[in-house]
Protein backbone atom coordinates (compact mmCIF):
# COMPACT_ATOMS: atom_id res chain seq x y z
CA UNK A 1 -95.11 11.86 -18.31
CA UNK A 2 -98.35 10.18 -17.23
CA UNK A 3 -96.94 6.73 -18.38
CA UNK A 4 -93.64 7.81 -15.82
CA UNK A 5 -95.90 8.02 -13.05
CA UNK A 6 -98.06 5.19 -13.56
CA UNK A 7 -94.91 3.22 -13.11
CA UNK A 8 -94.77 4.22 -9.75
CA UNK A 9 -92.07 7.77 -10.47
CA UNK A 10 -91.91 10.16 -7.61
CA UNK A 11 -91.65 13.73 -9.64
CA UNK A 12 -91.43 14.44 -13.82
CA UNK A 13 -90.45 17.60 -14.59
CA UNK A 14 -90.40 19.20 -18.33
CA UNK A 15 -89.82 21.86 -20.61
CA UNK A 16 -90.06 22.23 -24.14
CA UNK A 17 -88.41 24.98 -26.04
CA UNK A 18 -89.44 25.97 -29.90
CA UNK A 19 -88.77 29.17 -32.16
CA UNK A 20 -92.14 30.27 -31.43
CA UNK A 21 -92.59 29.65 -27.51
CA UNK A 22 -92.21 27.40 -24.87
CA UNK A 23 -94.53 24.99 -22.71
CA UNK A 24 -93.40 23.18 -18.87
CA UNK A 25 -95.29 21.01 -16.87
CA UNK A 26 -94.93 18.87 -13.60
CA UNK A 27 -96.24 15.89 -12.43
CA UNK A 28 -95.95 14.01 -8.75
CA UNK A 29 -94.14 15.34 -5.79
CA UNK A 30 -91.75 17.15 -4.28
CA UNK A 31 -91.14 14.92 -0.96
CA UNK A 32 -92.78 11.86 -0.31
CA UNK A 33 -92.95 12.89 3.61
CA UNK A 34 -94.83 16.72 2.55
CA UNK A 35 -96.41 15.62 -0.08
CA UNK A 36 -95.88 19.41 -1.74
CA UNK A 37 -96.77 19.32 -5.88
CA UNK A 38 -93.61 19.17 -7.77
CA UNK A 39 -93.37 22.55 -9.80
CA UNK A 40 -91.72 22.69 -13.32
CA UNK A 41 -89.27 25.30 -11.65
CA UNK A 42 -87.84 22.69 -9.06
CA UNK A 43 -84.18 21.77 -9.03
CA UNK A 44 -82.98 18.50 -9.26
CA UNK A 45 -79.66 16.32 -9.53
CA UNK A 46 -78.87 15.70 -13.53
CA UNK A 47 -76.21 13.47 -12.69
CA UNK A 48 -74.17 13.36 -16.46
CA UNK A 49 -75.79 16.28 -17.73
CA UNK A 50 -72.94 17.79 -15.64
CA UNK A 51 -70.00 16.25 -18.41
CA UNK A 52 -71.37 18.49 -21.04
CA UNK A 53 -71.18 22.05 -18.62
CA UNK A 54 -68.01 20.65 -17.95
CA UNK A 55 -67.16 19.50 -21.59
CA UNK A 56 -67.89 23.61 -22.65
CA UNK A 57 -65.27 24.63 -19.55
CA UNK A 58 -62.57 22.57 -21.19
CA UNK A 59 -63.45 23.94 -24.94
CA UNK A 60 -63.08 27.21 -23.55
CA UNK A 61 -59.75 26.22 -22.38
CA UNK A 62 -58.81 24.93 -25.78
CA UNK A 63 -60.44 28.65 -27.28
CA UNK A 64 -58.02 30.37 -24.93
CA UNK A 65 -55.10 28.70 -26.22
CA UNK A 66 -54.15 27.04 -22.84
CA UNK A 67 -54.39 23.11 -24.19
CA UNK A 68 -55.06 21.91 -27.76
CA UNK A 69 -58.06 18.85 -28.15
CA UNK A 70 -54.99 16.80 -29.38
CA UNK A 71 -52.10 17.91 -26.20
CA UNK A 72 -51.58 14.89 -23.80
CA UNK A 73 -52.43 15.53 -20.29
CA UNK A 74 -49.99 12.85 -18.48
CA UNK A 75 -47.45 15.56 -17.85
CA UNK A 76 -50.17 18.46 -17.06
CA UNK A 77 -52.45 17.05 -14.77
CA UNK A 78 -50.78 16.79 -11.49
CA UNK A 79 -49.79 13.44 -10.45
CA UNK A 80 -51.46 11.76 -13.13
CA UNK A 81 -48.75 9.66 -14.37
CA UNK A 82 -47.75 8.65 -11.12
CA UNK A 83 -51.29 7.78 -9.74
CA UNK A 84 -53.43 6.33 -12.85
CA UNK A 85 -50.54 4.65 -14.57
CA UNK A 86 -51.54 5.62 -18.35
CA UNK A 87 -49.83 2.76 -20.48
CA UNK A 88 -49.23 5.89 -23.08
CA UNK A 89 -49.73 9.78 -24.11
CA UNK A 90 -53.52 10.59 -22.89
CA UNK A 91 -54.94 13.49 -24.77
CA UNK A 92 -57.75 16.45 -23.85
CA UNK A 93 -59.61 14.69 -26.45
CA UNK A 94 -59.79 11.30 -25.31
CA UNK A 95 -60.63 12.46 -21.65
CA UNK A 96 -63.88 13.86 -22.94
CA UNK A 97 -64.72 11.47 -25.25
CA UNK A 98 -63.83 8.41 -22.84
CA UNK A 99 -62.03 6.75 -25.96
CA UNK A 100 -59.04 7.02 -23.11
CA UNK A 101 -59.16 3.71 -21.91
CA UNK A 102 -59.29 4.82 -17.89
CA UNK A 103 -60.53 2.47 -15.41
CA UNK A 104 -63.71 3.47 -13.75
CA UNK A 105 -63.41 5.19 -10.33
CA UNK A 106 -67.11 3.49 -9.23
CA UNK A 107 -65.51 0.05 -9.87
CA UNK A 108 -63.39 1.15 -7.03
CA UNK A 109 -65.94 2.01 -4.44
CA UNK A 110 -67.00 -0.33 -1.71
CA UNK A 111 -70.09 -2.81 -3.13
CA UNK A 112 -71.41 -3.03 0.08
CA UNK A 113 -75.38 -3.46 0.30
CA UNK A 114 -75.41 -0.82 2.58
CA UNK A 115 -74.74 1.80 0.67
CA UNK A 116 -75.36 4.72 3.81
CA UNK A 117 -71.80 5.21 4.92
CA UNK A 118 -70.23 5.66 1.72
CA UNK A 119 -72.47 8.37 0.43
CA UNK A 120 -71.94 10.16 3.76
CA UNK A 121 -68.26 10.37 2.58
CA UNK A 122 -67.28 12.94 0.29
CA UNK A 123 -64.82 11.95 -2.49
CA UNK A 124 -62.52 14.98 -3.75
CA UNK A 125 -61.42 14.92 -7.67
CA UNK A 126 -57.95 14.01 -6.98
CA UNK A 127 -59.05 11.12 -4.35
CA UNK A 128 -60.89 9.83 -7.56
CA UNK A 129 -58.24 10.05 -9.55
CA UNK A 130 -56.28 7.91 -7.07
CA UNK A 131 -59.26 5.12 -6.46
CA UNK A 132 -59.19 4.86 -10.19
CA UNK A 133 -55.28 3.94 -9.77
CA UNK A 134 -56.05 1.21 -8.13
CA UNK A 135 -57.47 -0.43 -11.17
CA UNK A 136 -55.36 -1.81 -14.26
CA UNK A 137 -55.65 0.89 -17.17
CA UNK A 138 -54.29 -1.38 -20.52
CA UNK A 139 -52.93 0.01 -23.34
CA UNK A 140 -55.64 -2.31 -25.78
CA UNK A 141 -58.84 -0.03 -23.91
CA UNK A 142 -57.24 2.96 -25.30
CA UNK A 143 -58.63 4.54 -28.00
CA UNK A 144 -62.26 2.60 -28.14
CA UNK A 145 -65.33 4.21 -26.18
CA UNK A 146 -65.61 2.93 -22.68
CA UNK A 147 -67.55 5.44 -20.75
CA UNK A 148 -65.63 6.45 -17.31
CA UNK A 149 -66.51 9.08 -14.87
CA UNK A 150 -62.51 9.12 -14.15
CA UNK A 151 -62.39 11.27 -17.22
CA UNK A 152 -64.70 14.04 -16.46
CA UNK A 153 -62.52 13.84 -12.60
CA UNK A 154 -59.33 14.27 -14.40
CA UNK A 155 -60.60 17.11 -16.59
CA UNK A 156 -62.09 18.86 -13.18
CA UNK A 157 -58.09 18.87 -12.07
CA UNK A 158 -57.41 20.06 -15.55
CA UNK A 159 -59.44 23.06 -15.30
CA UNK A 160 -58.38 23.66 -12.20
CA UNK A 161 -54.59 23.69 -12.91
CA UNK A 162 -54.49 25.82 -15.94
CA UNK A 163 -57.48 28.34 -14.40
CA UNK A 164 -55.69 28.23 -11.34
CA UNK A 165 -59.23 28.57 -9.75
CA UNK A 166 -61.61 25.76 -7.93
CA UNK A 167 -63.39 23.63 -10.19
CA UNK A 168 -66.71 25.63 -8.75
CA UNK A 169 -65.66 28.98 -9.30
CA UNK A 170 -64.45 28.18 -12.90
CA UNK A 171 -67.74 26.58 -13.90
CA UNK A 172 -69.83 29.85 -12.40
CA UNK A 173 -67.41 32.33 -14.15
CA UNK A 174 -67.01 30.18 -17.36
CA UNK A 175 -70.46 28.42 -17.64
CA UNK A 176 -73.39 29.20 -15.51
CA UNK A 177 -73.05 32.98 -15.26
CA UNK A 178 -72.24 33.43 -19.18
CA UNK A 179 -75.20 31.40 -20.23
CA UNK A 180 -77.71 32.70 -17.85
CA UNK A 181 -78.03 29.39 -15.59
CA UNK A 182 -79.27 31.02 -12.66
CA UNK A 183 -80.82 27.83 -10.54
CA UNK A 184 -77.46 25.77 -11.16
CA UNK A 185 -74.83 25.02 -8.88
CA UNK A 186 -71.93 22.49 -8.13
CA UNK A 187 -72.57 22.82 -4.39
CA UNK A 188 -73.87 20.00 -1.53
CA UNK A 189 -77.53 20.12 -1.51
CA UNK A 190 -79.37 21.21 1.64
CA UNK A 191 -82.59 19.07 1.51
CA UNK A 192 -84.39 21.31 3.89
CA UNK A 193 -83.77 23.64 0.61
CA UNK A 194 -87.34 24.57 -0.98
CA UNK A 195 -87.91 23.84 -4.56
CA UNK A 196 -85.94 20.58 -4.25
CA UNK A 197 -87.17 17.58 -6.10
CA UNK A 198 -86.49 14.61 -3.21
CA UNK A 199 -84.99 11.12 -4.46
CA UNK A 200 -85.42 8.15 -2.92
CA UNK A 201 -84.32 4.47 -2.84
CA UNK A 202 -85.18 1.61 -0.49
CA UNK A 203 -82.93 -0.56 1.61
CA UNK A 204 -84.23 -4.21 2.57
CA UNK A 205 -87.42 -2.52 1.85
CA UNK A 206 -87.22 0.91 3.71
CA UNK A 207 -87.64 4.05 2.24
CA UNK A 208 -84.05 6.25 2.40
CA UNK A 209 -84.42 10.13 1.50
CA UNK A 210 -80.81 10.39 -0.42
CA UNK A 211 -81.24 13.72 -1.51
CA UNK A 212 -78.47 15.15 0.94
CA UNK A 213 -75.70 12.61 -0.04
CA UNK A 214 -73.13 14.08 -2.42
CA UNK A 215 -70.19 11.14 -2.90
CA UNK A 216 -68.01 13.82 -4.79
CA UNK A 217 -67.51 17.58 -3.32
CA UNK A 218 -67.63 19.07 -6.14
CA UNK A 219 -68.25 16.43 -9.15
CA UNK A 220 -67.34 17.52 -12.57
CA UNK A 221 -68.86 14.28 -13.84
CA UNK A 222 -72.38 14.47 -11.96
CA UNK A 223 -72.84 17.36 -9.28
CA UNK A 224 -74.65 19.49 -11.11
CA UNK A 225 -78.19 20.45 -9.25
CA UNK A 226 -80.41 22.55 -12.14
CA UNK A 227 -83.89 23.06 -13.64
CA UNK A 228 -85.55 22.04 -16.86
CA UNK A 229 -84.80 25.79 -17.86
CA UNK A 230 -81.37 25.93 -17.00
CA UNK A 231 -80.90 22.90 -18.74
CA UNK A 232 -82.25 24.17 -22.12
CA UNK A 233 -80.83 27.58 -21.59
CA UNK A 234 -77.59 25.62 -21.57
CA UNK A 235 -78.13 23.69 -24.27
CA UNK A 236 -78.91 26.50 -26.57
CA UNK A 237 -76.37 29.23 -25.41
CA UNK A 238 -73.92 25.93 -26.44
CA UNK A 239 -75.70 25.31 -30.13
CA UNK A 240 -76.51 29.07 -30.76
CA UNK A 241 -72.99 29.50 -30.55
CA UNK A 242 -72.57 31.63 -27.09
CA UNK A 243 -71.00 29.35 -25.46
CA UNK A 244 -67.72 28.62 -27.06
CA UNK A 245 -65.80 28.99 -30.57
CA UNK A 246 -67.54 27.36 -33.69
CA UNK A 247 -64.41 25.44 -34.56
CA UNK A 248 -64.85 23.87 -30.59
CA UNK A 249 -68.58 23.48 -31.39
CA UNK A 250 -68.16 21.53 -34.31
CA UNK A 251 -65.15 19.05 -32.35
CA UNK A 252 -67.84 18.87 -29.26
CA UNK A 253 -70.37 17.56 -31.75
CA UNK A 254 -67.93 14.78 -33.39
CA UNK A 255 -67.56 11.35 -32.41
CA UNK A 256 -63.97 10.33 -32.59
CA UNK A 257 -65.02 6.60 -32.65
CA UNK A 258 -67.67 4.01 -33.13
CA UNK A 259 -70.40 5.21 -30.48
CA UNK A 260 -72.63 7.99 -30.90
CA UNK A 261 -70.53 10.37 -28.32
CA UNK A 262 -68.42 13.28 -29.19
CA UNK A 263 -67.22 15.69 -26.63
CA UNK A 264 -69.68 15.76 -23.59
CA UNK A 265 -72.63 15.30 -26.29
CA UNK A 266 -74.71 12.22 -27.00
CA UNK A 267 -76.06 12.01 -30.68
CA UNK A 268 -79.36 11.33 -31.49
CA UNK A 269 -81.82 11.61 -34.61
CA UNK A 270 -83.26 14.65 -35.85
CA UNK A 271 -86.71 14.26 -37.80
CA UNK A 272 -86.56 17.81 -39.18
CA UNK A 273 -82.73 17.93 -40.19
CA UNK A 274 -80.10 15.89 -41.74
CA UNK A 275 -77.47 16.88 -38.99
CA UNK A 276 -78.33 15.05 -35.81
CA UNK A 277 -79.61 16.53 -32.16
CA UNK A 278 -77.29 16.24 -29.16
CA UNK A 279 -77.69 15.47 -25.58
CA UNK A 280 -76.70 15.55 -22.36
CA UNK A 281 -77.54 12.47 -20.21
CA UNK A 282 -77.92 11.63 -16.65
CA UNK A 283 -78.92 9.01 -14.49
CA UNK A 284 -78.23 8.10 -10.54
CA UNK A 285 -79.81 5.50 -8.36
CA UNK A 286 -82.74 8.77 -7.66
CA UNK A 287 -83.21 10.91 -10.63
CA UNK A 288 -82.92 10.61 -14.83
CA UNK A 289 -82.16 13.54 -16.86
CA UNK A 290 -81.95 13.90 -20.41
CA UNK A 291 -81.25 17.77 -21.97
CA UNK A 292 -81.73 17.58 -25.89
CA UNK A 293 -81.40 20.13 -28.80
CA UNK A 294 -81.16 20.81 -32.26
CA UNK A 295 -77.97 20.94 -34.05
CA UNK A 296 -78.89 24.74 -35.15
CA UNK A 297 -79.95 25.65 -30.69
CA UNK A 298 -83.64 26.16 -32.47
CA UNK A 299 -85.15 23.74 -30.54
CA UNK A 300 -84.69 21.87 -27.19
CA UNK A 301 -86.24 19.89 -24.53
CA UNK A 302 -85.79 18.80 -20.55
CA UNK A 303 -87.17 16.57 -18.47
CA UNK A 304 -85.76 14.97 -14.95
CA UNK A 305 -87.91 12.40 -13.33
CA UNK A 306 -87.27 11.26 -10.31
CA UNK A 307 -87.46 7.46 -9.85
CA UNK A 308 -89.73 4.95 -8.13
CA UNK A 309 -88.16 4.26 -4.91
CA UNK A 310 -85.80 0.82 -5.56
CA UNK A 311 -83.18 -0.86 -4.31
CA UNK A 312 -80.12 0.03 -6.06
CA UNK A 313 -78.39 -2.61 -8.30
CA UNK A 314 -76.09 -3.56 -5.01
CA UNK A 315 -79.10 -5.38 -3.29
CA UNK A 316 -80.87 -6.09 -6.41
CA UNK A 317 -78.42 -6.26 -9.56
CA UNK A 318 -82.09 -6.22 -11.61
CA UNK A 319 -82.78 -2.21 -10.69
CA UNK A 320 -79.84 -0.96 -12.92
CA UNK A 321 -81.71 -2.49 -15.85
CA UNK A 322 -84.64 -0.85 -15.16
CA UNK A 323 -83.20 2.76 -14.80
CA UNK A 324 -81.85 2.61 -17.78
CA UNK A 325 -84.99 1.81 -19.47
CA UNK A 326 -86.45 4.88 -18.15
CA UNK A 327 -83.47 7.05 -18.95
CA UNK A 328 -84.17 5.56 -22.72
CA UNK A 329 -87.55 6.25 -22.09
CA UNK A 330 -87.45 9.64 -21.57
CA UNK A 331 -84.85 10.24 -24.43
CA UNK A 332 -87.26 8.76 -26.63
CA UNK A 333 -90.00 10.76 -25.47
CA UNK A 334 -88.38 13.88 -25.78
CA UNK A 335 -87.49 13.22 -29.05
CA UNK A 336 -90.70 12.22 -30.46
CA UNK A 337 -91.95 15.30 -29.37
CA UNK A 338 -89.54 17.90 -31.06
CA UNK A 339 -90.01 15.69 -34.31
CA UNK A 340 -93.65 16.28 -34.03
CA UNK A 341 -93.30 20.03 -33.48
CA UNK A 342 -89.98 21.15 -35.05
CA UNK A 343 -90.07 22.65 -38.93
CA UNK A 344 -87.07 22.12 -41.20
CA UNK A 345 -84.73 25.28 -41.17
CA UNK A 346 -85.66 27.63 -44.17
């Protein structure tokens, strides 16, 4: 975490969960204009962590018998057909493993430098769905892993249509509440809200506080605003088995393809097991998240750092590149420390 802020990081945030106990810690600040000590309580935007909460709302659909993993969605999802063009039969399954092929609704979005009057917009999941439209979807990108926030937008509709709730509500009643995530929510972020990590990035060299931008009102791909423990209390209520049926657990933990994604889960190593840890991932232009646990919910681990103030990749294509390195960064991190506390399963 040290090494994060001697590369210039605002805020790192952790939390470490084992059988036996649990450890946090916080480095940096808050705001850059108060200068108040980050806490390892504070809240911040995990971006992609969001697909897996989402990923367990859908499973529960599929546990409730409303939608099978394997049901297309083309004639389900209102105006899908008609807006995305699908060049064939799109399935549940496909949508959450983006092995669907769908054009990417950020490819859409203005490229302007100025980035300030787009994020004051917000972006509503079926406006997504139609941006996305406006890009070719071929019928050779279907079926191979091409990661696409349209999917987790299309799967927001889905939830919505066969809940016959908001997207919001859903996640509270389905998600959050269930598994005890009581500093997560789906709403637009008041930055005058205490306990609020700050993100920042710079434009033609000045400073821009983004934290109270949402593009996407609400986001089932990256809305999400949560805490280290939130994070972990999600991922273990998921790999503990609380959170939805084992049969759904096992399909959420299966790649259907090449990459090391199955259903709103990210794969990674485990040095104490032979079955392999899981994540949820997140990055935007302000904060990276990573949320990791063991396959048996024994052992997890948070942390959300929030990034040295940058231009984003539209001024200076470079930046992208480097945010990804700390996103890998911190995955590694994380990892390397549950292999260096974690015991095999007796």
């Amino acid at each position: 975490m040290q090494l994060f802020m001697d590369q210039g990081a605002v805020a790192a945030v952790v939390q470490i969960r084992w059988p036996e106990g649990q450890w946090s810690k916080a480095y940096g600040v808050r705001d850059l204009e108060t200068r108040d000590p980050a806490q390892p309580t504070d809240r911040a935007a995990v971006a992609s962590v969001t697909k897996t909460m989402t990923a367990i709302a859908v499973l529960k659909l599929v546990d409730d018998h409303l939608i099978g993993l394997d049901d297309p969605v083309n004639d389900v999802i209102p105006g899908f057909t008609s807006t995305l063009k699908p060049p064939g039969p799109i399935t549940v399954r496909q949508l959450l493993s983006h092995t669907s092929g769908m054009p990417e609704v950020n490819d859409a979005l203005p490229r302007d430098v100025d980035f300030r009057a787009a994020l004051s917009k917000t972006l509503t999941m079926e406006e997504a769905l139609q941006l996305a439209g406006t890009l070719p979807w071929t019928e050779a990108s279907v079926g191979s892993f091409k990661y696409s926030n349209t999917n987790y937008f299309a799967l927001g509709v889905l939830l919505q249509t066969l809940r016959h709730k908001p997207y919001v509500q859903i996640m509270q009643e389905e998600v959050f509440d269930p598994l005890g995530l009581k500093n997560t929510s789906l709403a637009r972020v008041d930055p005058h809200e205490p306990g609020l990590l700050h993100g920042y990035v710079t434009l033609r060299g000045e400073r821009i506080d983004t934290t109270d931008t949402t593009p996407a009102d609400p986001n089932p791909a990256g809305g999400a605003i949560s805490t280290m423990d939130d994070l972990n209390l999600l991922m273990a209520g998921l790999f503990q088995g609380r959170a939805v049926s084992a049969a759904s657990l096992r399909e959420m933990k299966t790649s259907p393809g090449f990459s090391p994604y199955g259903l709103g889960l990210w794969e990674h190593a485990d040095g104490c097991s032979r079955e392999s840890r899981h994540e949820g991932r997140g990055g935007f232009w302000e904060y990276q998240t990573v949320a990791v646990s063991s396959s048996d919910g024994r052992y997890q681990a948070a942390m959300s750092v929030t990034t040295p103030p940058m231009p984003t990749e539209l001024e200076d294509p470079s930046t992208d590149n480097k945010r990804v390195l700390l996103n890998g960064q911190i995955e590694s991190t994380l990892n390397e420390t549950l292999d260096r506390i974690c015991k095999p399963a007796s």
